[in-house]
Protein backbone atom coordinates (compact mmCIF):
# COMPACT_ATOMS: atom_id res chain seq x y z
CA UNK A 1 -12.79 -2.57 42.40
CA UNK A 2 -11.48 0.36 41.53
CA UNK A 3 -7.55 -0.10 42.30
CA UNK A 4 -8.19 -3.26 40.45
CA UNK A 5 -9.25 -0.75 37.04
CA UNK A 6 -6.45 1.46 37.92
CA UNK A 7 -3.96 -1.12 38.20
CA UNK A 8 -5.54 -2.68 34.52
CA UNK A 9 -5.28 0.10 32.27
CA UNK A 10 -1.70 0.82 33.76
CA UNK A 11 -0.58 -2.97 32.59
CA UNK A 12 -2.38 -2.92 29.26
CA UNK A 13 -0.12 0.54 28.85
CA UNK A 14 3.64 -1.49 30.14
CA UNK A 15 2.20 -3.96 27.94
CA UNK A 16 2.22 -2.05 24.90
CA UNK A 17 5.75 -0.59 25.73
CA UNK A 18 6.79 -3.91 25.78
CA UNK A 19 5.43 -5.24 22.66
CA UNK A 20 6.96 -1.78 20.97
CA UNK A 21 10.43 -3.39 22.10
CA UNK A 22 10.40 -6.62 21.04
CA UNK A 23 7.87 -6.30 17.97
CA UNK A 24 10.88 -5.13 15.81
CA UNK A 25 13.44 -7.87 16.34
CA UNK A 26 10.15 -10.53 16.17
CA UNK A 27 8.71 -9.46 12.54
CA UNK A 28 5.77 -8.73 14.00
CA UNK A 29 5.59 -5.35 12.15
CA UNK A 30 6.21 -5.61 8.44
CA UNK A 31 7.87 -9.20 8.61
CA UNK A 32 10.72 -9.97 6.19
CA UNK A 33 8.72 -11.45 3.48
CA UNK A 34 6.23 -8.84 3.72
CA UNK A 35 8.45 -5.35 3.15
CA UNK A 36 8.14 -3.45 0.82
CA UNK A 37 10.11 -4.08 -2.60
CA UNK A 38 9.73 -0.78 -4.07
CA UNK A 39 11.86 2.47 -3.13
CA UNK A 40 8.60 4.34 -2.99
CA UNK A 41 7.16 1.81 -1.07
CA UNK A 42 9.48 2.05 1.91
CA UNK A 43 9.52 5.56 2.46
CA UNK A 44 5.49 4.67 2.77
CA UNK A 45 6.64 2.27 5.25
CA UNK A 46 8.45 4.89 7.39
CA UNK A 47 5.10 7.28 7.19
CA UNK A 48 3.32 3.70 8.77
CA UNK A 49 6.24 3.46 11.52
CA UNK A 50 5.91 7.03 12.04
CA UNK A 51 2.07 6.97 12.97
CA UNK A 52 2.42 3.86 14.88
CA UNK A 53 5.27 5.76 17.21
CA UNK A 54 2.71 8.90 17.69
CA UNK A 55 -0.43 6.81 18.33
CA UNK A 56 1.33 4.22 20.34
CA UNK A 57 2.75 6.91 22.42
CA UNK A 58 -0.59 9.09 23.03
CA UNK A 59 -1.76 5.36 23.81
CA UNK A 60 0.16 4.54 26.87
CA UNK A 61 0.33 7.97 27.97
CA UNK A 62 -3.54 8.26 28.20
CA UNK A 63 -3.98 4.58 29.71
CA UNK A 64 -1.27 5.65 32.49
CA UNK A 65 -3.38 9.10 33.21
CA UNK A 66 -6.73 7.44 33.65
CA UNK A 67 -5.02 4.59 35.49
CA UNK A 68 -3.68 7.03 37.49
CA UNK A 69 -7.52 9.18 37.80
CA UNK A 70 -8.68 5.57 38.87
CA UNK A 71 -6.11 4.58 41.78
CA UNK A 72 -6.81 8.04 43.18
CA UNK A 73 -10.38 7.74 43.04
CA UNK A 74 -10.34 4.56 44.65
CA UNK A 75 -8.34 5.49 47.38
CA UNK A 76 -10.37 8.69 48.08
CA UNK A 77 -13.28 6.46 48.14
CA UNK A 78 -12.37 4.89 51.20
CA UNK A 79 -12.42 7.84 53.41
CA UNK A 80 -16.13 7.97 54.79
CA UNK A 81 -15.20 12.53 55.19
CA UNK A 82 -14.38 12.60 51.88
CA UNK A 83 -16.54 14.83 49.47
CA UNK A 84 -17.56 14.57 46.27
CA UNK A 85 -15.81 17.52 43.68
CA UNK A 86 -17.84 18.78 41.04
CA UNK A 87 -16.73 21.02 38.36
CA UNK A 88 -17.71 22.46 34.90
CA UNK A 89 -14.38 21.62 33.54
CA UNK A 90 -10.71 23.14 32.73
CA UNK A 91 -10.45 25.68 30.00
CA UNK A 92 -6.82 25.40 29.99
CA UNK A 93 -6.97 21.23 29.77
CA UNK A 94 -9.98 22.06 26.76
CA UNK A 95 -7.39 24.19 25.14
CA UNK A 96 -4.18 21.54 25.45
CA UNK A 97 -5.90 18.64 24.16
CA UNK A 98 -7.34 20.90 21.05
CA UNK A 99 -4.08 22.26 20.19
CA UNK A 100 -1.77 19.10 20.25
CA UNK A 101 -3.36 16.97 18.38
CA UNK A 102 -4.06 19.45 15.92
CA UNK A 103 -0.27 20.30 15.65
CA UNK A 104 0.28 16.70 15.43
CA UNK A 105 -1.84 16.00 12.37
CA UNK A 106 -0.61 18.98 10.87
CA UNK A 107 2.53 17.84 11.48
CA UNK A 108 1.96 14.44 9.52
CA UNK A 109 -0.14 16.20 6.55
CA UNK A 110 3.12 18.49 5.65
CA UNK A 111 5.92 15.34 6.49
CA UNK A 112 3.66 12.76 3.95
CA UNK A 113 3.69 15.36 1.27
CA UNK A 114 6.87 14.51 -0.43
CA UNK A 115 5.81 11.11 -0.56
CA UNK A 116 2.03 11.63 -2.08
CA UNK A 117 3.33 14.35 -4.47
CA UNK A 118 5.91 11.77 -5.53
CA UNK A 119 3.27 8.91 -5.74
CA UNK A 120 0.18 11.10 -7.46
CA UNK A 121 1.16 14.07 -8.84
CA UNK A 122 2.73 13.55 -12.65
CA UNK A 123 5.01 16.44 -12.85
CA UNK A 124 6.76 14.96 -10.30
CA UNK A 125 7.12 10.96 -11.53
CA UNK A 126 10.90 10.00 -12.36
CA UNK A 127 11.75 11.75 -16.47
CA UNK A 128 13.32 8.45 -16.92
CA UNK A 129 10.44 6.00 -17.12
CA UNK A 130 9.55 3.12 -19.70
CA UNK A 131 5.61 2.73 -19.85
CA UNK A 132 4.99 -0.86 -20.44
CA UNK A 133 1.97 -1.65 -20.90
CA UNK A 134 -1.84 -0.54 -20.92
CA UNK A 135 -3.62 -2.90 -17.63
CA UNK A 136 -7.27 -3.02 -18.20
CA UNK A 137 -9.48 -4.26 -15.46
CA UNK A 138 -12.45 -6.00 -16.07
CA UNK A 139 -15.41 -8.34 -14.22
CA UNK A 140 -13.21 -10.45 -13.44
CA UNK A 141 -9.72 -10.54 -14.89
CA UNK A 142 -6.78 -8.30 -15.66
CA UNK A 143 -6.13 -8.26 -19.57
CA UNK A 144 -2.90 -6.54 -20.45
CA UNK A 145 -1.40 -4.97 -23.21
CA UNK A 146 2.16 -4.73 -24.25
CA UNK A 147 3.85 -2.62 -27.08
CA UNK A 148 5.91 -4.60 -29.63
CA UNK A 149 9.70 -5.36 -29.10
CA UNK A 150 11.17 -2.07 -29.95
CA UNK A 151 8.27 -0.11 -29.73
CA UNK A 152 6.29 2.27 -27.37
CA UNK A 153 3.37 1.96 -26.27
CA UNK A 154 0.36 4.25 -28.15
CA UNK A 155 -2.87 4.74 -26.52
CA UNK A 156 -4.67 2.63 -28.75
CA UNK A 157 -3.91 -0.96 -29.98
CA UNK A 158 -1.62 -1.75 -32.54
CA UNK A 159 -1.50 -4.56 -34.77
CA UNK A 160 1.77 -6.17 -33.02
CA UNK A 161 0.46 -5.25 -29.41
CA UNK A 162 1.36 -8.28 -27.47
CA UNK A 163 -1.52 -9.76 -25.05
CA UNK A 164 -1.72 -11.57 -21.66
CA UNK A 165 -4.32 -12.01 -19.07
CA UNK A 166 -3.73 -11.54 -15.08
CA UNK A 167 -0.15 -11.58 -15.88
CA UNK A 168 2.15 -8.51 -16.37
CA UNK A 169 6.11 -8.37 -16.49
CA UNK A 170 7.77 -5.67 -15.82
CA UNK A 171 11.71 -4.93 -15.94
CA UNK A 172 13.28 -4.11 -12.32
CA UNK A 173 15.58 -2.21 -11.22
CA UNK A 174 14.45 1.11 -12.73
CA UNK A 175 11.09 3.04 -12.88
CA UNK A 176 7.93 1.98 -15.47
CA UNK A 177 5.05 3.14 -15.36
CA UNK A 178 1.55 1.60 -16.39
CA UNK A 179 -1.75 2.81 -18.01
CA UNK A 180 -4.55 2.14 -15.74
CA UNK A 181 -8.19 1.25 -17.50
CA UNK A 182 -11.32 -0.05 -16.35
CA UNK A 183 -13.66 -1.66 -19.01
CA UNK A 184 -17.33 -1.58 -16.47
CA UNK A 185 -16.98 -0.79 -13.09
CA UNK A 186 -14.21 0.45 -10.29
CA UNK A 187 -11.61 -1.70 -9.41
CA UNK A 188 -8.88 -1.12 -7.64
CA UNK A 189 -4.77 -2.02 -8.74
CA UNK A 190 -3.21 -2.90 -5.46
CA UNK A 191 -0.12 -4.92 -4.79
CA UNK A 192 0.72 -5.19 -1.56
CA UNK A 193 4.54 -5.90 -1.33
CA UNK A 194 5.06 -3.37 -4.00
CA UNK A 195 3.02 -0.66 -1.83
CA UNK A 196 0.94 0.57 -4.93
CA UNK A 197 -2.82 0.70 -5.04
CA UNK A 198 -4.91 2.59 -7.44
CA UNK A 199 -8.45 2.67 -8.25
CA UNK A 200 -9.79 1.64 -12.01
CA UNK A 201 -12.55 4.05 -12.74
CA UNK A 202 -14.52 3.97 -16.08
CA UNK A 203 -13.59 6.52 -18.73
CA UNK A 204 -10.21 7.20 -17.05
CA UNK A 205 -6.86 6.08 -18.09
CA UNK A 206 -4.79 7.12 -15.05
CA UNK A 207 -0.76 6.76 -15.34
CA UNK A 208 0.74 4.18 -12.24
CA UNK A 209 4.70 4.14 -11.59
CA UNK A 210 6.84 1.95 -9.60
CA UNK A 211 10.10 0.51 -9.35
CA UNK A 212 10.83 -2.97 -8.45
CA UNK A 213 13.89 -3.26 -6.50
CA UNK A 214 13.91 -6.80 -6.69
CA UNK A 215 13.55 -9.40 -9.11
CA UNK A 216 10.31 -11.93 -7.93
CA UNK A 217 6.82 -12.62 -9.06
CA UNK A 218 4.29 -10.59 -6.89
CA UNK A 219 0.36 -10.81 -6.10
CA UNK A 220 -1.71 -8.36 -7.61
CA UNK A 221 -5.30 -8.43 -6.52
CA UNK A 222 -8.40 -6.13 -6.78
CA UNK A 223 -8.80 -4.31 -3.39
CA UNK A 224 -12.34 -3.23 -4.49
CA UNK A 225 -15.51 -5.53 -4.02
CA UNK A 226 -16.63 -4.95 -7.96
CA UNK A 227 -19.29 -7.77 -8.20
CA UNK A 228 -19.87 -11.32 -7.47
CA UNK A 229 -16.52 -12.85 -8.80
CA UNK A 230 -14.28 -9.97 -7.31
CA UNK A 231 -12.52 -13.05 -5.31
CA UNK A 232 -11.39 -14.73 -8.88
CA UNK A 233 -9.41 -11.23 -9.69
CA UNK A 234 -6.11 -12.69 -8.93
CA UNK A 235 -2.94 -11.95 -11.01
CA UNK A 236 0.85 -11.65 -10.62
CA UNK A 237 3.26 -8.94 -11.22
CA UNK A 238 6.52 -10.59 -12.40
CA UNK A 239 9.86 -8.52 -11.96
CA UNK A 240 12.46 -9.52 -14.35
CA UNK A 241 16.41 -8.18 -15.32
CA UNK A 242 15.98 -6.06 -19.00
CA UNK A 243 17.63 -8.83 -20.93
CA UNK A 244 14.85 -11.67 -19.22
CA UNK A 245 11.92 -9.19 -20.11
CA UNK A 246 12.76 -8.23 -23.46
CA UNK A 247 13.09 -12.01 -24.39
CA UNK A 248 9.82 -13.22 -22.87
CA UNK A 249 8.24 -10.35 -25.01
CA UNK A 250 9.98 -12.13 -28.01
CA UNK A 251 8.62 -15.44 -26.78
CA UNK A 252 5.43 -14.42 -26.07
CA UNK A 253 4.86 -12.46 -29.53
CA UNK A 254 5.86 -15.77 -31.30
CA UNK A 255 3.61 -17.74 -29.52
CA UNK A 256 0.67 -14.70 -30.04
CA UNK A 257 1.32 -15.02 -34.01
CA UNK A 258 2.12 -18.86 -35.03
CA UNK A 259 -0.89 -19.45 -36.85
CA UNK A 260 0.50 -23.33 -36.68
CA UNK A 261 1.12 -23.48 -40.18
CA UNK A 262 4.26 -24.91 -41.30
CA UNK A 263 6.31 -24.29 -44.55
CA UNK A 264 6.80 -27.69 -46.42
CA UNK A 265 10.39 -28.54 -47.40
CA UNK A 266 10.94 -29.91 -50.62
CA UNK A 267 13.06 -33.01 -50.48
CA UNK A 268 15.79 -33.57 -53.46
């Protein structure tokens, strides 16, 4: 019963070698429709490739040692003269095992550090960068704000703000940014094919940036459980070129102010 152990974790070890190999070429990763759409979001894809090569390696190489512990326990099994070892342990091993993996997570916490400061810390967000509009989560809906055509946006509403709910259009192409605001509990801004999640916490407004590489609608959802209808907080995250944007602001502004009256014309 043994071999038949040894001979198990050594297959489940080929096995992942072999789904490493053809994974790639199979989608089975990030598929096509699921990478990321955001510069900043693939170099957060390369972090996730990274830690998949350095855990799926430490994987097979520990199911090949203990299948290899296993076959030759088994096989010193069968001989009736055989004695049992026992021992208090190896130092040295105690040591090895301590030391590498340490050095390996080290290794990771200094290589993802471009890539966080990048993400988190402001002084380091693109100079370049448009905020469009002020995202306020709420039980259970995303209610946005957007400056007037021409205009930036100010930290408090305007008169000509322009309104939407679970709905927000960005320009692509180059970096925006967002301001993040939660009206009663944490929530949490996440869009998966952009890569970009960030809590909503009360009392915070807390700058987000992206940039959409590609023009698409994308779903934004709340990746924290913030009360009963959490499941209803469903929006989109439409990427459009500057000329497209800037005219469904006009649109939309129109639409926000027609009071439905209508100017009688005098006929001769």
């Amino acid at each position: 019963m043994g071999r038949f152990w040894a001979i198990f974790f050594m297959f489940s070890a080929f096995l992942a070698v072999a789904l490493f190999v053809v994974a790639p070429d199979n989608g089975w990763w990030f598929p096509e429709d699921g990478r990321a759409h955001t510069s900043l979001g693939q170099k957060i894809d390369d972090l996730f490739y990274l830690i998949l090569v350095i855990t799926g390696v430490t994987f097979v190489g520990v199911q090949i040692a203990l299948g290899y512990v296993l076959w030759r326990g088994a096989a010193a099994g069968q001989d009736p003269q055989a004695k049992s070892q026992f021992t208090h342990g190896s130092h040295t091993l105690e040591v090895i095992w301590t030391i590498v993996p340490s050095g390996i997570l080290l290794f990771i916490a200094l290589y993802q550090m471009d890539v966080w400061a990048h993400y988190r810390v402001r002084t380091m967000f693109p100079k370049k960068m448009e905020a469009v509009a002020e995202v306020t989560a709420r039980q259970f809906e995303w209610r946005i704000r957007y400056p007037a055509h021409g205009k930036k946006l100010m930290p408090t509403p305007q008169p000509d703000d322009i309104y939407t709910v679970n709905d927000l259009h960005v320009p692509a192409g180059h970096p925006v940014s967002i301001s993040l605001r939660s009206d009663d509990v944490q929530h949490s801004f996440f869009v998966p094919l952009l890569r970009v999640k960030q809590d909503a916490v009360p009392g915070l407004v807390i700058p987000v940036w992206f940039e959409v590489n590609d023009v698409g609608s994308y779903e934004l959802t709340c990746a924290e459980l913030c009360g009963w209808g959490h499941y209803k907080m469903k929006a989109r995250v439409v990427a459009e070129s500057d000329e497209d944007f800037e005219a469904w602001k006009s649109k939309t502004a129109k639409e926000q102010f027609d009071d439905g009256f209508k100017a009688e014309t005098k006929e001769e």
